[in-house]
Structures are given as C-alpha cells and as structure tokens.
C-alpha atoms as a PDB file:
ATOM      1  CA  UNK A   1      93.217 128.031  98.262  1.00  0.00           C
ATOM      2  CA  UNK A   2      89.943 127.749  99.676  1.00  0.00           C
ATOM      3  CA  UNK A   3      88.799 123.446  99.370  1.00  0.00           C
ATOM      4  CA  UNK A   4      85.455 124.426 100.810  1.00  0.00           C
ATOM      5  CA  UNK A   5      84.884 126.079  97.492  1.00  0.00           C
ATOM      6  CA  UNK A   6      86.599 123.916  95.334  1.00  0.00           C
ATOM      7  CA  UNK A   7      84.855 120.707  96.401  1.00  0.00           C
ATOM      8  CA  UNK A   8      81.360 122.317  96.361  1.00  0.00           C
ATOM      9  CA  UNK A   9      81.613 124.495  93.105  1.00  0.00           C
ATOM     10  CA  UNK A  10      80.085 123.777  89.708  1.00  0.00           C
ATOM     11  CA  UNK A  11      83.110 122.477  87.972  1.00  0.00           C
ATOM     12  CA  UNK A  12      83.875 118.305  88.494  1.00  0.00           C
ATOM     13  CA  UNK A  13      87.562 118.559  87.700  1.00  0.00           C
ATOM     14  CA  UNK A  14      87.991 121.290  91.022  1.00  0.00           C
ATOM     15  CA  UNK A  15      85.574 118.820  93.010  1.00  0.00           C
ATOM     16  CA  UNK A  16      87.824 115.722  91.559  1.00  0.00           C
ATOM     17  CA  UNK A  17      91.219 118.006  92.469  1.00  0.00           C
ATOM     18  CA  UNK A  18      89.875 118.983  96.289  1.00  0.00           C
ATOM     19  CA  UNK A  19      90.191 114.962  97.664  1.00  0.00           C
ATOM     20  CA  UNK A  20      93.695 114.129  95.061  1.00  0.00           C
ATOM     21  CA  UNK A  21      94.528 117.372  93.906  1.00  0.00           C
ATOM     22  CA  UNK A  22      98.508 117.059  95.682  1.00  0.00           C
ATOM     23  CA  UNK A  23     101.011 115.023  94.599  1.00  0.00           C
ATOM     24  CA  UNK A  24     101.556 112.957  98.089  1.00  0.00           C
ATOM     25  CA  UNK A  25      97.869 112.067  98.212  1.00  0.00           C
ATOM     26  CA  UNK A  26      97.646 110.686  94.458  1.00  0.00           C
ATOM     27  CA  UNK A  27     100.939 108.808  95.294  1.00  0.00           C
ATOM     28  CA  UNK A  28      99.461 107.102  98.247  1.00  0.00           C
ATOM     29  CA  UNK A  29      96.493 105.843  96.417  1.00  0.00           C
ATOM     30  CA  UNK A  30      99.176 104.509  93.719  1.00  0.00           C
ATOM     31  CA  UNK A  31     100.823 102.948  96.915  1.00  0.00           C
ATOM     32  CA  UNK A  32      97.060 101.833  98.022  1.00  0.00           C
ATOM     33  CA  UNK A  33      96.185  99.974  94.143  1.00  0.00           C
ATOM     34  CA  UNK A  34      99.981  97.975  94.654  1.00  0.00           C
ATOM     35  CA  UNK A  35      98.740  96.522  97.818  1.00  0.00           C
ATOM     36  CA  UNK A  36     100.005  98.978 100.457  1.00  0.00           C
ATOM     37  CA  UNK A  37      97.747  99.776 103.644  1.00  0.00           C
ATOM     38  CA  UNK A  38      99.847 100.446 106.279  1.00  0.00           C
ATOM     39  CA  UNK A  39     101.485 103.692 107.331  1.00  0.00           C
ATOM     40  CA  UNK A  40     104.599 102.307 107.814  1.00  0.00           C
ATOM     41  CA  UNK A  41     104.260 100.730 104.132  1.00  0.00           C
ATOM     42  CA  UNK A  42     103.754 104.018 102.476  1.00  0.00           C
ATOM     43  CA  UNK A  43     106.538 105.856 104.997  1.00  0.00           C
ATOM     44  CA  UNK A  44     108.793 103.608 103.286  1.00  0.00           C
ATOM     45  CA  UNK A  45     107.697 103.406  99.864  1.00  0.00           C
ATOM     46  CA  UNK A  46     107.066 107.425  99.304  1.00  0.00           C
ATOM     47  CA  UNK A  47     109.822 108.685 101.909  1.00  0.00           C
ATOM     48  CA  UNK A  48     107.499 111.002 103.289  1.00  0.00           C
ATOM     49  CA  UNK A  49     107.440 113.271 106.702  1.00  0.00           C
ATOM     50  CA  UNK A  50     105.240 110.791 109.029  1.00  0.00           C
ATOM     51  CA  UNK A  51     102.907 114.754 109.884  1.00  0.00           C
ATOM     52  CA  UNK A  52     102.392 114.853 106.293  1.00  0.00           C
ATOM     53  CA  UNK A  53     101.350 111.402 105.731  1.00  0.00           C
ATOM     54  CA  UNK A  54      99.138 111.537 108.820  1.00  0.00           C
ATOM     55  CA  UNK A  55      97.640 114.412 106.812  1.00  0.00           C
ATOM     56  CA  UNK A  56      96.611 113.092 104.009  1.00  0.00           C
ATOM     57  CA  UNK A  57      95.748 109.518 104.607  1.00  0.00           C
ATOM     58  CA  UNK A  58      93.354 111.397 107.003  1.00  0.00           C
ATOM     59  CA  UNK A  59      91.906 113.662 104.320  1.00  0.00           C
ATOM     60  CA  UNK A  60      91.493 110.871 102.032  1.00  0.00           C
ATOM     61  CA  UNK A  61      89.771 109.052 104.711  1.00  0.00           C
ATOM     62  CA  UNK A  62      87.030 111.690 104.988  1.00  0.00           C
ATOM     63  CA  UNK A  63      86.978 111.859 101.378  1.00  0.00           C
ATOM     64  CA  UNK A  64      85.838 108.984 100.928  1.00  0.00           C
ATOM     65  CA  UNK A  65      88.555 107.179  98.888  1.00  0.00           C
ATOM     66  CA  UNK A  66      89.886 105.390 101.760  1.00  0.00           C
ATOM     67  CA  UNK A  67      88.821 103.661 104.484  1.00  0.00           C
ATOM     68  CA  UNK A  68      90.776 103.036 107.667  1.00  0.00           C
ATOM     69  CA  UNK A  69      90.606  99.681 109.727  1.00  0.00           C
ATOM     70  CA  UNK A  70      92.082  98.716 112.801  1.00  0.00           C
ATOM     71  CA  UNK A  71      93.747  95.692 112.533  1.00  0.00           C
ATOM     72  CA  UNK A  72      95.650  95.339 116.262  1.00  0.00           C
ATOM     73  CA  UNK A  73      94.432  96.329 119.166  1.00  0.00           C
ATOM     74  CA  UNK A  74      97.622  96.115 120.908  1.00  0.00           C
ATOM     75  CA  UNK A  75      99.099  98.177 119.773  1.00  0.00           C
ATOM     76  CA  UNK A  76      96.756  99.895 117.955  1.00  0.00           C
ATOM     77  CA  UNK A  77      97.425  99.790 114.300  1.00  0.00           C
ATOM     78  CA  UNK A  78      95.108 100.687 111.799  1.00  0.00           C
ATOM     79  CA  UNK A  79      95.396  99.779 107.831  1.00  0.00           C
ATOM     80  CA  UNK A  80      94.497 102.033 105.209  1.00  0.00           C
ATOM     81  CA  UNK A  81      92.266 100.414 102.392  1.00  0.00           C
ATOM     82  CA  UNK A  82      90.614 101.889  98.796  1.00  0.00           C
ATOM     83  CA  UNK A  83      86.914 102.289  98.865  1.00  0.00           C
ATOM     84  CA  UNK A  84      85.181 102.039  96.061  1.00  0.00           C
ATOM     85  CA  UNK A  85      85.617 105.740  95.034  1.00  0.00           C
ATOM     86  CA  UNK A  86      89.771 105.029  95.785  1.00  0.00           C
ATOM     87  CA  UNK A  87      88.941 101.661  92.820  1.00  0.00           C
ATOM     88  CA  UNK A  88      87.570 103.958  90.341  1.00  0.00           C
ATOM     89  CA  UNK A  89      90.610 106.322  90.801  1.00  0.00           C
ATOM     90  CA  UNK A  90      93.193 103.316  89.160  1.00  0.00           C
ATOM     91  CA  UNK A  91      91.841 104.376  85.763  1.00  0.00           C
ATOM     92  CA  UNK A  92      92.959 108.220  86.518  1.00  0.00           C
ATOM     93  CA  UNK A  93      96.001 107.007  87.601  1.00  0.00           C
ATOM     94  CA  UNK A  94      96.994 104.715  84.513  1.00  0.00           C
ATOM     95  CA  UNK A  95      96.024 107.741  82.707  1.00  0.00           C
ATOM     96  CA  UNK A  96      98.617 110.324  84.619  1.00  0.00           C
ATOM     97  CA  UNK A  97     100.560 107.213  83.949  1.00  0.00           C
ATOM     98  CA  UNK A  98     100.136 106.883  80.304  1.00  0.00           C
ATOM     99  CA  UNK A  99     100.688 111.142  79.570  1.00  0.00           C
ATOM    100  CA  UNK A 100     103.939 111.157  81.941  1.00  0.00           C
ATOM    101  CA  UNK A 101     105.670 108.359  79.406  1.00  0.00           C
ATOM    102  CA  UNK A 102     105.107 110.335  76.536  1.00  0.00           C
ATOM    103  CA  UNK A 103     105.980 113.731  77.775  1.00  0.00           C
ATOM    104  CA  UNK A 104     108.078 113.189  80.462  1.00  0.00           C
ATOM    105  CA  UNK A 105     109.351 109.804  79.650  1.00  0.00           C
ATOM    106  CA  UNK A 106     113.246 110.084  80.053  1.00  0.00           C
ATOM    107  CA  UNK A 107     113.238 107.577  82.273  1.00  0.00           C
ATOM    108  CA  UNK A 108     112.687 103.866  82.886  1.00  0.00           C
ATOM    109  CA  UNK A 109     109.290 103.020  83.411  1.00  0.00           C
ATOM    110  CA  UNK A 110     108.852 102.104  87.362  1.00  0.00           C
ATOM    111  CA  UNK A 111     105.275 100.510  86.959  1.00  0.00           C
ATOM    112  CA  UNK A 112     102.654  99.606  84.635  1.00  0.00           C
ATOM    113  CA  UNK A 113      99.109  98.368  84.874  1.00  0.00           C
ATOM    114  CA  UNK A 114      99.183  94.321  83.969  1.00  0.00           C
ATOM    115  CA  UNK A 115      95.730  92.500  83.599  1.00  0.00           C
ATOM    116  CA  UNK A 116      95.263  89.974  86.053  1.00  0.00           C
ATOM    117  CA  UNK A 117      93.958  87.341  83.618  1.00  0.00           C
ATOM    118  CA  UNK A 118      96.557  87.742  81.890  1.00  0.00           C
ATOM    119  CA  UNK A 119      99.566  89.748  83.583  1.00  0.00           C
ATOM    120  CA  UNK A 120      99.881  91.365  79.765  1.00  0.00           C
ATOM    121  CA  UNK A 121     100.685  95.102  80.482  1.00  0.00           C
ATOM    122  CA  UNK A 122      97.851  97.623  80.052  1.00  0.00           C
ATOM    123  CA  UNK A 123      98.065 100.816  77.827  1.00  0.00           C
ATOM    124  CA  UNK A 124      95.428 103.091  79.643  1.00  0.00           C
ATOM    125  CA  UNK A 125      93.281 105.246  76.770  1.00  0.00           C
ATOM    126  CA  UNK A 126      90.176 107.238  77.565  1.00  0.00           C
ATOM    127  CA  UNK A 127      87.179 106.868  75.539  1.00  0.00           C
ATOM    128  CA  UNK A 128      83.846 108.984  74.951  1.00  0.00           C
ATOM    129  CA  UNK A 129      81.782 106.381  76.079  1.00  0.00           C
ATOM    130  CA  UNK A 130      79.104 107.179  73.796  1.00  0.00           C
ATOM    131  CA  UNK A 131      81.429 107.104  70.751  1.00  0.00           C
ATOM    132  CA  UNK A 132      84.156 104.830  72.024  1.00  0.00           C
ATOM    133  CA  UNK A 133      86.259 107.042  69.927  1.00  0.00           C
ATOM    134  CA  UNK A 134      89.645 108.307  72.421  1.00  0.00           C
ATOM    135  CA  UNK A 135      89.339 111.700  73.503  1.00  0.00           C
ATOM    136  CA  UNK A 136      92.646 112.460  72.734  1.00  0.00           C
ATOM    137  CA  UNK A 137      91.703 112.042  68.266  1.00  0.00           C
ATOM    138  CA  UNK A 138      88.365 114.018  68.988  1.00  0.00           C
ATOM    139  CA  UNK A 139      88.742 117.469  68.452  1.00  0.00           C
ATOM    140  CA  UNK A 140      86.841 119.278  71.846  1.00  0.00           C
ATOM    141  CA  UNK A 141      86.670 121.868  74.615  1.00  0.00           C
ATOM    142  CA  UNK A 142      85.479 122.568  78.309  1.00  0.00           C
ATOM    143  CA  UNK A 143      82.038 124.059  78.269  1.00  0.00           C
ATOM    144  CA  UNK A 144      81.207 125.739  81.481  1.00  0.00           C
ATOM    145  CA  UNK A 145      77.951 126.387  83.019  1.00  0.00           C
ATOM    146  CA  UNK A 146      76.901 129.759  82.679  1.00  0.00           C
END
C-alpha cells in the first residue's frame, strides 16, 4: 500500500486512514484519551510487541496526533500525549465505539464515553451539521471528485 499516496490523494477518508488507518495505532490513541502516555502504559494495556509499538507511536508522532515529551532525563523517558488533532479523534472513536455494540456487540461493553460534568455515559451519534439531522436516518452517498 503506498501511504505517500494515500495521505496526499483527493479523498479525506484515505488521508484520515494513512495516520489511524491500523488497528494498533487507533487503539493507542483509545489508550492516549483514558490517560495513558507512557510506553510502558500502553505495552501493558494493548499487549503489544515493544518494535511495533515503537512503530506506531512514532508514526503518530509525525502525524501529528501525538506529541512526545521527555519527562526524565535519567533515564531518558519520554511520554506520549494527544495533540489537538489526537482530541478531535475521541469523537471517531466513540463512533467505532457506538457501530461495534450494535453489530458486533456479543460482548460486555469494556468502556464508554461518560461526560465529565456529569459522569452520565455518552451515546456517540453523528450529525450533518447543517441539518443536525444523524447521518445514519439521512438517506446519502460518497460523491467523488471527478
């Protein structure tokens, strides 16, 4: 698969997919929105190979989505934080979140989004913003540029 292509191309959702297209790297920014930033933190939580992790925090890095900060010297330890761009990925997420329980929902639900006013549980929908009708009642297709 060529990312080069994919992230410069004419079509958002292949630019969106080149920085969080895998599984690992969508699952560390889930790991990221709970409060994780250390590698050691998401070694543990996701049980992945410490190469692969290395991998992808660092492509998510460039991307923009994290940022990395050293937070010992000695050693040297650096913490993995969301950027803005990695903030305005937690609505995506709830999303995934929200279309995995209802078709592929046979098990007990792990996590949830909870408002921190009022730690009631949040049911993520997405809206036309112009409308603020959800997409998923408004009948619709993908128009590409010609």
């Amino acid at each position: 698969m060529d990312i080069d292509k994919l992230s410069s191309g004419t079509c958002a959702i292949s630019r969106g997919l080149a920085f969080v297209g895998d599984t690992w790297s969508v699952l560390i920014l889930r790991d990221a929105s709970r409060g994780m930033s250390q590698f050691d933190q998401f070694r543990t939580s996701l049980g992945i190979a410490p190469n692969i992790l290395s991998r992808r925090l660092k492509a998510l890095t460039e991307a923009g989505v994290l940022e990395k900060r050293r937070y010992s010297e000695r050693p040297p330890r650096d913490e993995y934080v969301l950027t803005q761009a990695g903030r305005d990925f937690i609505p995506i997420m709830a999303a995934i979140g929200e279309w995995g329980r209802t078709y592929n929902g046979g098990g007990p639900a792990m996590s949830h989004l909870a408002s921190d006013e009022t730690g009631e549980p949040i049911r993520a929908v997405v809206v036309d913003e112009c409308t603020g009708k959800p997409l998923g009642a408004t009948p619709m297709h993908l128009v590409m540029p010609d």
